[in-house]
Structures are given as structure tokens and as C-alpha cells.
PDB file of N, CA and C in Angstrom:
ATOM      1  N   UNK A   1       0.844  -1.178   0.000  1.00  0.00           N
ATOM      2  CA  UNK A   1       0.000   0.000   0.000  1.00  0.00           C
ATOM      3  C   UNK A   1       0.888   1.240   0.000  1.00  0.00           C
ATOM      4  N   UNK A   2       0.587   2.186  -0.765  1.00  0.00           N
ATOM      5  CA  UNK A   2       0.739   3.427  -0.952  1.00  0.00           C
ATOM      6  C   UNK A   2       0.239   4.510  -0.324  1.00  0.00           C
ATOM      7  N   UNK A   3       0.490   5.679   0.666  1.00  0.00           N
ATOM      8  CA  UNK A   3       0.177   6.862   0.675  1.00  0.00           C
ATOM      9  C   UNK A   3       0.731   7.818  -0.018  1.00  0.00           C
ATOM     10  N   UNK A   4      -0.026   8.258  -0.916  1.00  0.00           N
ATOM     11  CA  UNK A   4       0.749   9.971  -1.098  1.00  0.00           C
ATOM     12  C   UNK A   4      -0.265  10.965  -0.721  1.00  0.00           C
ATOM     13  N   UNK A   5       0.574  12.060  -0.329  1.00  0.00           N
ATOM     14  CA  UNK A   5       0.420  13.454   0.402  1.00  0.00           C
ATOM     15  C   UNK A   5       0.453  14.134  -0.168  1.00  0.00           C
ATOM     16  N   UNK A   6      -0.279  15.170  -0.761  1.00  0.00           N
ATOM     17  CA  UNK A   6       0.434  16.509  -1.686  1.00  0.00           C
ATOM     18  C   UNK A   6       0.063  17.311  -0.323  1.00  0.00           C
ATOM     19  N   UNK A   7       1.086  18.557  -0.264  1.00  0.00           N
ATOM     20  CA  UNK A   7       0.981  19.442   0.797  1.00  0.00           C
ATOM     21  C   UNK A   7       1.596  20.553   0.018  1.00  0.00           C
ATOM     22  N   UNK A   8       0.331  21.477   0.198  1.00  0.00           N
ATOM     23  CA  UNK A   8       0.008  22.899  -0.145  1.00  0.00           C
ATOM     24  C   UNK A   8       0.259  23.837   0.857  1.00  0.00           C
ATOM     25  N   UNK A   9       0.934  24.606   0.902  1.00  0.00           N
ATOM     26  CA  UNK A   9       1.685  25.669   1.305  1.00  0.00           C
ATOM     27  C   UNK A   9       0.911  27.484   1.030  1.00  0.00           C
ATOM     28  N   UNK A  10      -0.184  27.105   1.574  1.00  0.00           N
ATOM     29  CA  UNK A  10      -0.995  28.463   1.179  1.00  0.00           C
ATOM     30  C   UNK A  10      -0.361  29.788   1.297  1.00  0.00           C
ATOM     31  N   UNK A  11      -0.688  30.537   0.641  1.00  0.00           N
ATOM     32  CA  UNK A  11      -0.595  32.070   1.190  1.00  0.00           C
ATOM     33  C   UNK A  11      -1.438  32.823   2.501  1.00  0.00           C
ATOM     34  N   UNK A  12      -0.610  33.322   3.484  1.00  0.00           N
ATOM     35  CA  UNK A  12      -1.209  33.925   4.881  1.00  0.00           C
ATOM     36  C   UNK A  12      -2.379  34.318   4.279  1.00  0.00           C
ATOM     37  N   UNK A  13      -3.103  33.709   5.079  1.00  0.00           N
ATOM     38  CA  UNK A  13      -5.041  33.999   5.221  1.00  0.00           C
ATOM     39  C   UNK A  13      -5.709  34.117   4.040  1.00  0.00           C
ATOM     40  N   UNK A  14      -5.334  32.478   3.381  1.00  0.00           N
ATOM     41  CA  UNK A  14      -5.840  31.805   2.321  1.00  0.00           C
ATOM     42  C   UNK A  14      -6.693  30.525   2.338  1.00  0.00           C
ATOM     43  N   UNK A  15      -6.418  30.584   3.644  1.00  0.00           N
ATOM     44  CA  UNK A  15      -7.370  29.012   3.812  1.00  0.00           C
ATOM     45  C   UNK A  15      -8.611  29.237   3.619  1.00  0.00           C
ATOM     46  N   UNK A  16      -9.647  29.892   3.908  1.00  0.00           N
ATOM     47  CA  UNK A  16     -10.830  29.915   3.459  1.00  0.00           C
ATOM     48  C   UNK A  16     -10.901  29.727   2.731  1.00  0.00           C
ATOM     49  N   UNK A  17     -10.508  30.364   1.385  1.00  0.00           N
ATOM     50  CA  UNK A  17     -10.448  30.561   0.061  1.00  0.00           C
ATOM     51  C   UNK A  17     -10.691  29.253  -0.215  1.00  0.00           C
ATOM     52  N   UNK A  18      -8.969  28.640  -0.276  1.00  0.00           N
ATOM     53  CA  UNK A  18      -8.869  27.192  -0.618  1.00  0.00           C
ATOM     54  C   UNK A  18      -9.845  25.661   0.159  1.00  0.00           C
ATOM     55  N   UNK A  19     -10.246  26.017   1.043  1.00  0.00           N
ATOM     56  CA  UNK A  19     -11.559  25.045   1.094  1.00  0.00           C
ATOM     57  C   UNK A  19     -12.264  25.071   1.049  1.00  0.00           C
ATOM     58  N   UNK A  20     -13.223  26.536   0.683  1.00  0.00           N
ATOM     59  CA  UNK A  20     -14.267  25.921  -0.512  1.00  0.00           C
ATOM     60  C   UNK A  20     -13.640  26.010  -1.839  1.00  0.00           C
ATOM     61  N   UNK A  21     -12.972  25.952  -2.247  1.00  0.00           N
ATOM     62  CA  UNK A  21     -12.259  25.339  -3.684  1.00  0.00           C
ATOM     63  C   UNK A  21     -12.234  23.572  -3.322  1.00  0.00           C
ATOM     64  N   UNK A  22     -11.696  23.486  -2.275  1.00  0.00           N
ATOM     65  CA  UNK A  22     -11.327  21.937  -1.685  1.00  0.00           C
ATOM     66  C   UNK A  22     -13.241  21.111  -1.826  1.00  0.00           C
ATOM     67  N   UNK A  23     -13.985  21.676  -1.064  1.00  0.00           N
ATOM     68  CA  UNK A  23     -15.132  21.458  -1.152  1.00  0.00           C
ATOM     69  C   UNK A  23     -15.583  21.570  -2.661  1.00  0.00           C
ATOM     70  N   UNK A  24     -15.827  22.667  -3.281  1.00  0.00           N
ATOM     71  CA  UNK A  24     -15.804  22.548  -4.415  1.00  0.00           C
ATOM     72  C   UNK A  24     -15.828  21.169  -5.262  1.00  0.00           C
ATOM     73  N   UNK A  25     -14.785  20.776  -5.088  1.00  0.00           N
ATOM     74  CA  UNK A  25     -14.012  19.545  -6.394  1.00  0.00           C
ATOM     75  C   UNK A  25     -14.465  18.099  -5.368  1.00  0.00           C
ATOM     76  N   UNK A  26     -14.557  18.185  -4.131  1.00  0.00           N
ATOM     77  CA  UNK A  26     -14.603  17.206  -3.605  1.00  0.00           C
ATOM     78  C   UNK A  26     -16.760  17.196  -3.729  1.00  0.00           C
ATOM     79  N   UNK A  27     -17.059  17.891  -3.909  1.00  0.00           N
ATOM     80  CA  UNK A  27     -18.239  17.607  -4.352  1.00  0.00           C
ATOM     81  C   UNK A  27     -18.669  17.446  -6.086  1.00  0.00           C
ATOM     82  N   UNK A  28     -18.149  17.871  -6.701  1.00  0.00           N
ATOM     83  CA  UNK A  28     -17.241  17.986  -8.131  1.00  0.00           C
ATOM     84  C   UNK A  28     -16.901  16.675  -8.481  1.00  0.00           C
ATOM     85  N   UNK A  29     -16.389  15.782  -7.503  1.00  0.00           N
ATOM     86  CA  UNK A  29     -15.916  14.665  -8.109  1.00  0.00           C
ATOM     87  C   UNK A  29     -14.141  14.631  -9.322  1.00  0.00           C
ATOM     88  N   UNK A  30     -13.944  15.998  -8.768  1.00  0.00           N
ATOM     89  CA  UNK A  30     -12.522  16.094  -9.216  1.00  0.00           C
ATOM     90  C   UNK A  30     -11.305  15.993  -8.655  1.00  0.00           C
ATOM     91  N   UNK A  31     -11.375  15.121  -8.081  1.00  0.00           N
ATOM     92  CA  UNK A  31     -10.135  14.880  -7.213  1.00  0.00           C
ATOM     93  C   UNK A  31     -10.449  13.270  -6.911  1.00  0.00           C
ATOM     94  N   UNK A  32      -9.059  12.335  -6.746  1.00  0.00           N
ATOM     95  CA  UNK A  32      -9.015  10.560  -6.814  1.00  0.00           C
ATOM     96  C   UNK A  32     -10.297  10.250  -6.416  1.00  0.00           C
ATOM     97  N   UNK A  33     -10.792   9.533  -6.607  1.00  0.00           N
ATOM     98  CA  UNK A  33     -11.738   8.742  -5.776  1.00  0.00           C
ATOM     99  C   UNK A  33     -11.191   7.559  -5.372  1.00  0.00           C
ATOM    100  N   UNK A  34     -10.297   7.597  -3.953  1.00  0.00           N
ATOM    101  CA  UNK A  34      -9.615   6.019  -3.859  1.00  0.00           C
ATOM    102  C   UNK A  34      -9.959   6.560  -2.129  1.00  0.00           C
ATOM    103  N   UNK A  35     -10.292   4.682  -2.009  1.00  0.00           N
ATOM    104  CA  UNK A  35      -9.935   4.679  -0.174  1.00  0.00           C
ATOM    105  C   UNK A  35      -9.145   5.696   0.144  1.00  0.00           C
ATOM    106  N   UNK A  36      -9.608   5.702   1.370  1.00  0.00           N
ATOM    107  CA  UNK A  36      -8.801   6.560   2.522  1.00  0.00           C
ATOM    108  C   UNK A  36      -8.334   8.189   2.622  1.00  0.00           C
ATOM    109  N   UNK A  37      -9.165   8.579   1.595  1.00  0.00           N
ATOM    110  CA  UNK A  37      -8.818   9.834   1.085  1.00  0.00           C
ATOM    111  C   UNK A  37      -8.980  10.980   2.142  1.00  0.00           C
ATOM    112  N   UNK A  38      -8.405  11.572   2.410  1.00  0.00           N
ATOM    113  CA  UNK A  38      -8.421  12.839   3.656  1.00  0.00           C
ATOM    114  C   UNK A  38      -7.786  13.885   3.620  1.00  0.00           C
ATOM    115  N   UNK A  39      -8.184  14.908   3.709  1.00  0.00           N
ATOM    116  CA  UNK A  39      -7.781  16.878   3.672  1.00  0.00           C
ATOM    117  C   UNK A  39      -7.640  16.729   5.302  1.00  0.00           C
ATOM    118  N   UNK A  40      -6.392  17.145   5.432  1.00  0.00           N
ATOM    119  CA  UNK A  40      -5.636  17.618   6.593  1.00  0.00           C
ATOM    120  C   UNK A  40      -5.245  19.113   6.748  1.00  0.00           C
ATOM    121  N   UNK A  41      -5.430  19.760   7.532  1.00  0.00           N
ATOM    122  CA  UNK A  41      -4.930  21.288   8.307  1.00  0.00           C
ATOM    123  C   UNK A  41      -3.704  21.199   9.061  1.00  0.00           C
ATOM    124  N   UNK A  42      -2.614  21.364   9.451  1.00  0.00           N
ATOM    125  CA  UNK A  42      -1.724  22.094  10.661  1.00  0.00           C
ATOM    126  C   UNK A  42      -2.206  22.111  11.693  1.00  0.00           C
ATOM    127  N   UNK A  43      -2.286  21.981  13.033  1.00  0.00           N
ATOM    128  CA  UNK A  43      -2.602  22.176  13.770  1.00  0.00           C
ATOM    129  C   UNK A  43      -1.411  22.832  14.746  1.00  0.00           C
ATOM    130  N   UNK A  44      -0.269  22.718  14.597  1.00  0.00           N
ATOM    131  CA  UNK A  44       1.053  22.965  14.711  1.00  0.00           C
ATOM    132  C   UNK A  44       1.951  23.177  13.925  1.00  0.00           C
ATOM    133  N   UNK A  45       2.873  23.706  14.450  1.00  0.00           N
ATOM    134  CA  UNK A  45       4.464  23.742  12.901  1.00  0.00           C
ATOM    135  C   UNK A  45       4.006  25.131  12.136  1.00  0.00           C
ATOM    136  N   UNK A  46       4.393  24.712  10.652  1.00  0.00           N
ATOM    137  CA  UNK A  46       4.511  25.713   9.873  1.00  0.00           C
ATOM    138  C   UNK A  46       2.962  26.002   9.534  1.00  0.00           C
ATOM    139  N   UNK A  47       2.516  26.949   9.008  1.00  0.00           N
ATOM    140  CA  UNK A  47       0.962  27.535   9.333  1.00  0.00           C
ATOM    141  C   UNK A  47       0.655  27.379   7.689  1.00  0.00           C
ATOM    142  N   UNK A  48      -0.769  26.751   7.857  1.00  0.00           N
ATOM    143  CA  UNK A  48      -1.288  27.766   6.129  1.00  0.00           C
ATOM    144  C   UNK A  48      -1.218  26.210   5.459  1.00  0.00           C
ATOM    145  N   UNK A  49      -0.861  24.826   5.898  1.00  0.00           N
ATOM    146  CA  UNK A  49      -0.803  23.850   5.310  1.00  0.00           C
ATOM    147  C   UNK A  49      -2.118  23.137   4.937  1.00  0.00           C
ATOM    148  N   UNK A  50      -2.515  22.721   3.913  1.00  0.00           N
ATOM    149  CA  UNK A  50      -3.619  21.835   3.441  1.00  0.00           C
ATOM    150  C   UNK A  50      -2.763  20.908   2.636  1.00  0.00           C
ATOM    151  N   UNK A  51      -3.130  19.371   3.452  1.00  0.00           N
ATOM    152  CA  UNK A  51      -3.187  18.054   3.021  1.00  0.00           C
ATOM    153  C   UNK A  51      -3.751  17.142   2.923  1.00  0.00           C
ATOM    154  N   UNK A  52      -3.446  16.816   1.091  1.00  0.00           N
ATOM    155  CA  UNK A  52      -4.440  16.075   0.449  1.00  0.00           C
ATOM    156  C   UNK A  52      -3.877  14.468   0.792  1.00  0.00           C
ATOM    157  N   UNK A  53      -4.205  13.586   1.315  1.00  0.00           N
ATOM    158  CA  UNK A  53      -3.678  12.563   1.237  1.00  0.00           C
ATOM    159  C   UNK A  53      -5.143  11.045   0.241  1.00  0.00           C
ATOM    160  N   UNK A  54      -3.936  10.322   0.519  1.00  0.00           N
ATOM    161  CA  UNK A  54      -5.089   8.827  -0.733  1.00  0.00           C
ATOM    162  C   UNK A  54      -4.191   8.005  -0.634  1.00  0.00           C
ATOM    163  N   UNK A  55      -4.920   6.660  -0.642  1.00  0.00           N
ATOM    164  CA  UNK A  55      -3.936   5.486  -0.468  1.00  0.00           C
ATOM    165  C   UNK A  55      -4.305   4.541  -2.112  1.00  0.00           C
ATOM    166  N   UNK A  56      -3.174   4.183  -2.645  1.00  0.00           N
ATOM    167  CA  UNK A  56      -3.201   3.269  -3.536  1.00  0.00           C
ATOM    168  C   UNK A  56      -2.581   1.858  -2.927  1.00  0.00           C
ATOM    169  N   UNK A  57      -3.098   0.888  -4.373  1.00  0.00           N
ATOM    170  CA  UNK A  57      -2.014  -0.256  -3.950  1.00  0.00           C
ATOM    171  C   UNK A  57      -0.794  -0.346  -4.048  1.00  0.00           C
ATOM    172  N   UNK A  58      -0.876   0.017  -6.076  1.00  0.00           N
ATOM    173  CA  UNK A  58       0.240   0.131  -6.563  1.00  0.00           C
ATOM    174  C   UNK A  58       0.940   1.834  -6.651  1.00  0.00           C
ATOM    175  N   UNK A  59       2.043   1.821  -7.208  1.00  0.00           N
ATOM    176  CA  UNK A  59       2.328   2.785  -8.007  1.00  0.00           C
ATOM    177  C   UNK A  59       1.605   3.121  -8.854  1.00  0.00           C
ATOM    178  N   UNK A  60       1.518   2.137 -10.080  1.00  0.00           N
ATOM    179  CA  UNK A  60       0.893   2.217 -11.162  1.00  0.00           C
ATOM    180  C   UNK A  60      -0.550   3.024 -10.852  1.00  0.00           C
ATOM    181  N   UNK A  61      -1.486   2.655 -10.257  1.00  0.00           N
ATOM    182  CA  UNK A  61      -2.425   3.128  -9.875  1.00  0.00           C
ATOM    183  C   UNK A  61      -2.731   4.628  -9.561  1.00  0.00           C
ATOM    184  N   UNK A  62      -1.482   4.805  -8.848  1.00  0.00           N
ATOM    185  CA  UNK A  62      -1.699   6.531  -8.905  1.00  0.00           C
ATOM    186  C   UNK A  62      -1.527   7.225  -9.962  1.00  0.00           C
ATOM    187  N   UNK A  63      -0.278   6.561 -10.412  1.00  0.00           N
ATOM    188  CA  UNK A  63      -0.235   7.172 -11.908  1.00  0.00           C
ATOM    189  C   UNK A  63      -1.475   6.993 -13.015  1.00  0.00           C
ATOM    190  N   UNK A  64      -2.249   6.166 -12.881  1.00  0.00           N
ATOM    191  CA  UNK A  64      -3.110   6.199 -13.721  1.00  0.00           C
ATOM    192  C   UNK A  64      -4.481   7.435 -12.898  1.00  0.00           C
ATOM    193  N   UNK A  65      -4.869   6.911 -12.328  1.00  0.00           N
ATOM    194  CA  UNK A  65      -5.589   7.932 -11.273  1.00  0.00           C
ATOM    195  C   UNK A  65      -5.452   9.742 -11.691  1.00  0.00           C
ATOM    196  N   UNK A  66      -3.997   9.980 -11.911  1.00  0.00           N
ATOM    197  CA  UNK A  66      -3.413  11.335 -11.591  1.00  0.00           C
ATOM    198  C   UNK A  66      -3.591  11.419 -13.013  1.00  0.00           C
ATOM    199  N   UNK A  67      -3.249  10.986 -14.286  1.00  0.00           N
ATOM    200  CA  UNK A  67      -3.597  11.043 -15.726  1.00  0.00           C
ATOM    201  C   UNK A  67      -5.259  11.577 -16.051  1.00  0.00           C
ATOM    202  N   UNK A  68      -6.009  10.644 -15.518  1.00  0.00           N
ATOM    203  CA  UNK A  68      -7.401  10.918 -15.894  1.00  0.00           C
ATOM    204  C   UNK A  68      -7.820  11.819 -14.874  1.00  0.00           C
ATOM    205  N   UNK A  69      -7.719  12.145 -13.782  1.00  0.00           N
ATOM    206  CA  UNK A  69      -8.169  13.347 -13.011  1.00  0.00           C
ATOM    207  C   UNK A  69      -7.365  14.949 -13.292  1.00  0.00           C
ATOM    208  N   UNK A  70      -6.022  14.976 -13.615  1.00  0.00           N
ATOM    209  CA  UNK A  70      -5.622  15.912 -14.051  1.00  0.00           C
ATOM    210  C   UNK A  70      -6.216  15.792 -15.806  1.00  0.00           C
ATOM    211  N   UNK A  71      -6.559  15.191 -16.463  1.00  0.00           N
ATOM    212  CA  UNK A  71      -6.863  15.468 -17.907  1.00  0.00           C
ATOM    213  C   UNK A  71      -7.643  16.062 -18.215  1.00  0.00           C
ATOM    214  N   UNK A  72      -8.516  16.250 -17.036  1.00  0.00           N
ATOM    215  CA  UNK A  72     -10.232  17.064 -18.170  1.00  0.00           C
ATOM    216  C   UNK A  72      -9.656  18.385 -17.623  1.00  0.00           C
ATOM    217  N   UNK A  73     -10.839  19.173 -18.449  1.00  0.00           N
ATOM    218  CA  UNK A  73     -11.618  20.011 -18.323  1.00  0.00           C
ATOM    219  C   UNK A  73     -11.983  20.828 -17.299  1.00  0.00           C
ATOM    220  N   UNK A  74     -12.732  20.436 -16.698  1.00  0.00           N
ATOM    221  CA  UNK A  74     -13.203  20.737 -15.378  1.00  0.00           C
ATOM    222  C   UNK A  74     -12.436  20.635 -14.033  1.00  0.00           C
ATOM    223  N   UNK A  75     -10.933  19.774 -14.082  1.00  0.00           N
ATOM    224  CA  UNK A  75     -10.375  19.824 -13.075  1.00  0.00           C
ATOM    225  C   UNK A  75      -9.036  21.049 -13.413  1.00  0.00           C
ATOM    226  N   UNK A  76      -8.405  21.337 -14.603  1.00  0.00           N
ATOM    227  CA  UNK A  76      -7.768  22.037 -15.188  1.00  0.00           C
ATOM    228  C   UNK A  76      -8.340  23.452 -15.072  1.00  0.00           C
ATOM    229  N   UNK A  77      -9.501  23.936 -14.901  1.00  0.00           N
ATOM    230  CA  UNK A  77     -10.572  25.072 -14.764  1.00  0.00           C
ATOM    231  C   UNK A  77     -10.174  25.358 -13.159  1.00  0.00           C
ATOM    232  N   UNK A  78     -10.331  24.396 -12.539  1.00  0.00           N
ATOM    233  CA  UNK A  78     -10.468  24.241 -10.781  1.00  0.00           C
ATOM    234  C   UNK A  78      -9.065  24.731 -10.212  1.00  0.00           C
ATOM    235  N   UNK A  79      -8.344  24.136 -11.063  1.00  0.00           N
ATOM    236  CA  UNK A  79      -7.069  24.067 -10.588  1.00  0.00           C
ATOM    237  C   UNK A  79      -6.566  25.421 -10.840  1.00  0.00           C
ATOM    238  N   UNK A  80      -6.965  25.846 -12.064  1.00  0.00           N
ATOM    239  CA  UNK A  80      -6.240  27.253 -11.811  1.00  0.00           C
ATOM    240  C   UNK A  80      -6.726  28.738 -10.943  1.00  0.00           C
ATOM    241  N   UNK A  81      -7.645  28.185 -10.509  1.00  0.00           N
ATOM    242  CA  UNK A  81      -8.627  28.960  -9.505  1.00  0.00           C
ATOM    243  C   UNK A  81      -7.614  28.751  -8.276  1.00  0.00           C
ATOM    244  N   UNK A  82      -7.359  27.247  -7.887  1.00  0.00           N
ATOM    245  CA  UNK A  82      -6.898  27.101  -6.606  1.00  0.00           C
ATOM    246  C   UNK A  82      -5.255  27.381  -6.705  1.00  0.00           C
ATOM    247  N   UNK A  83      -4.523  27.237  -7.509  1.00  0.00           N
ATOM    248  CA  UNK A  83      -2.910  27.305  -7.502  1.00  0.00           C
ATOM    249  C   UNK A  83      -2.959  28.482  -7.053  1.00  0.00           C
ATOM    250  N   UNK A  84      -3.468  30.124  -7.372  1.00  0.00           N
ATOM    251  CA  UNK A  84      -2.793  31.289  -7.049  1.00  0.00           C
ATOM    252  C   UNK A  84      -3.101  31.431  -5.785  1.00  0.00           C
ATOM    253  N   UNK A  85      -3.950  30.304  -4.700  1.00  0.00           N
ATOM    254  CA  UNK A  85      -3.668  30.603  -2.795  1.00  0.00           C
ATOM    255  C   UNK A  85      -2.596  29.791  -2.629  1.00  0.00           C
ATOM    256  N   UNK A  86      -1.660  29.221  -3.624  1.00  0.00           N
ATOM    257  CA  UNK A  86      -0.488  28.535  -3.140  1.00  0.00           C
ATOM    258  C   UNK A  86       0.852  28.890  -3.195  1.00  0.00           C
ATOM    259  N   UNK A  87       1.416  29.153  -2.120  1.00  0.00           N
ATOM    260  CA  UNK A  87       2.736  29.494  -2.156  1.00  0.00           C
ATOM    261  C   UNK A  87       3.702  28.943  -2.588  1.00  0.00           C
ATOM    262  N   UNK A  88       3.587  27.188  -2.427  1.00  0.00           N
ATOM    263  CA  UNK A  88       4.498  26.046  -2.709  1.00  0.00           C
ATOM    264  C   UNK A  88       4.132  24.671  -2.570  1.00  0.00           C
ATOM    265  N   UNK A  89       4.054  23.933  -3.079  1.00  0.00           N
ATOM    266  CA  UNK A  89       3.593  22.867  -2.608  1.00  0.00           C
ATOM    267  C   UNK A  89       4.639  21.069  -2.388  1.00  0.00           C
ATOM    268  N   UNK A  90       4.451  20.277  -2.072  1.00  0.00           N
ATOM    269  CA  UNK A  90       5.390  19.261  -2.637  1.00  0.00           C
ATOM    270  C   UNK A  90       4.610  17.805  -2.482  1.00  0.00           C
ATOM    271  N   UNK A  91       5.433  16.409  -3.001  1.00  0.00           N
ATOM    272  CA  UNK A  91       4.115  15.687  -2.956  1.00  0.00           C
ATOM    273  C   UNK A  91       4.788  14.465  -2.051  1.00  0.00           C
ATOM    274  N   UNK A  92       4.633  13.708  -1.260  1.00  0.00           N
ATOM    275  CA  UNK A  92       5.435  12.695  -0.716  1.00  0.00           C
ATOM    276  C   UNK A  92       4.961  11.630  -0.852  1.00  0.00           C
ATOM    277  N   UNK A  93       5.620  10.204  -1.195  1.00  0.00           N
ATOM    278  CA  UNK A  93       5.080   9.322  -1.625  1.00  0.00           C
ATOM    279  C   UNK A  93       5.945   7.757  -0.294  1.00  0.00           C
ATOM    280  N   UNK A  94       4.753   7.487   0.624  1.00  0.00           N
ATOM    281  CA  UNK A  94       4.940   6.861   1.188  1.00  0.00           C
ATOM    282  C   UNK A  94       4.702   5.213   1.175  1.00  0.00           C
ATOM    283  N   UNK A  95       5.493   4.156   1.458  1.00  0.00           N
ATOM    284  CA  UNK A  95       4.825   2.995   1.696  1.00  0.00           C
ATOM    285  C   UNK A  95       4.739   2.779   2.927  1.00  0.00           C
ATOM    286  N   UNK A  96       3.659   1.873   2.784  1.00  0.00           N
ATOM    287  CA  UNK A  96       3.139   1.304   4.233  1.00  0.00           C
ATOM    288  C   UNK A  96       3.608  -0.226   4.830  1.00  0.00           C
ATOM    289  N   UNK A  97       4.135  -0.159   5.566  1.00  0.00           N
ATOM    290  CA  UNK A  97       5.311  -1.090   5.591  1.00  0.00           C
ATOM    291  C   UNK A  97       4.397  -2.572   6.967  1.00  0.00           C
ATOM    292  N   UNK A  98       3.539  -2.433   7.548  1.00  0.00           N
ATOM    293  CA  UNK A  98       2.594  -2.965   8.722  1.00  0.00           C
ATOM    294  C   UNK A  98       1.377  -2.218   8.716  1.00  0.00           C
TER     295      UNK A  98
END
């Protein structure tokens, strides 16, 4: 099993913004539809973080996943709405080892 994380790096007093964008797509149906999927906040540390996390089996899987959800239309529209509350983002790709 696979986790990956993308973690978004908002701009100071952007979070509103970006979750209803987050809401948005997650009612939208533009974003993975795989188990375990969860939007995370900071609660500590560095401030302004939104994380997207999703569990695959394979590799392969995300990569296919990330092809057809980044390809249309409608998520390409979304997305450029949401990139300019982002300061930086990066993506981490974990296995699950137990």
C-alpha cells in the first residue's frame, strides 16, 4: 500500500479561500476517488498547510488515477482557480510497511 500526500503551502489567510475550492471539487468529483482519502490542516508547525492525502495499492495506480483526473476540463478550470492561494507545494510518496 501506498500513501501519497500533496501538501500545499498556502498564502497567509488563504485558507478559506482554498476550502471551498477543496469542497468545491470534492463535491465535483474532481479529485481521486480512492480509499482513505483525507484533507488535513496544521494544527502545529509551519501555518497555512492543506493536506491532500489517498492510499493506492500500486504505483501504477496513482499514476493512472493522476492522468485521468488531471486530464479534463473541469479539473484544469479548478485548478487554476486554486494554484494562485499557493505558495508552494510538494508531494510525498509513502509505503506502508505494517
Amino acid at each position: 500500500m501506498y500513501i501519497v500526500r500533496e501538501i500545499f503551502y498556502l498564502q497567509f489567510g488563504r485558507y478559506k479561500d482554498a476550502k471551498v475550492l477543496i469542497d468545491e471539487a470534492t463535491k465535483g468529483g474532481l479529485l481521486p476517488q480512492t480509499t482513505g482519502n483525507r484533507f488535513l490542516t496544521d494544527f502545529t508547525g509551519e501555518s497555512y498547510r492543506l493536506i491532500f492525502e489517498s492510499s493506492y495499492v500500486t504505483l501504477a495506480d496513482f499514476e493512472k488515477e493522476l492522468a485521468k483526473d488531471m486530464g479534463t476540463a473541469d479539473w484544469k478550470g479548478w485548478y487554476e482557480k486554486f494554484k494562485v492561494l499557493v505558495r508552494h507545494s510538494k508531494r510525498e510518496i509513502l509505503k506502508q510497511i505494517s
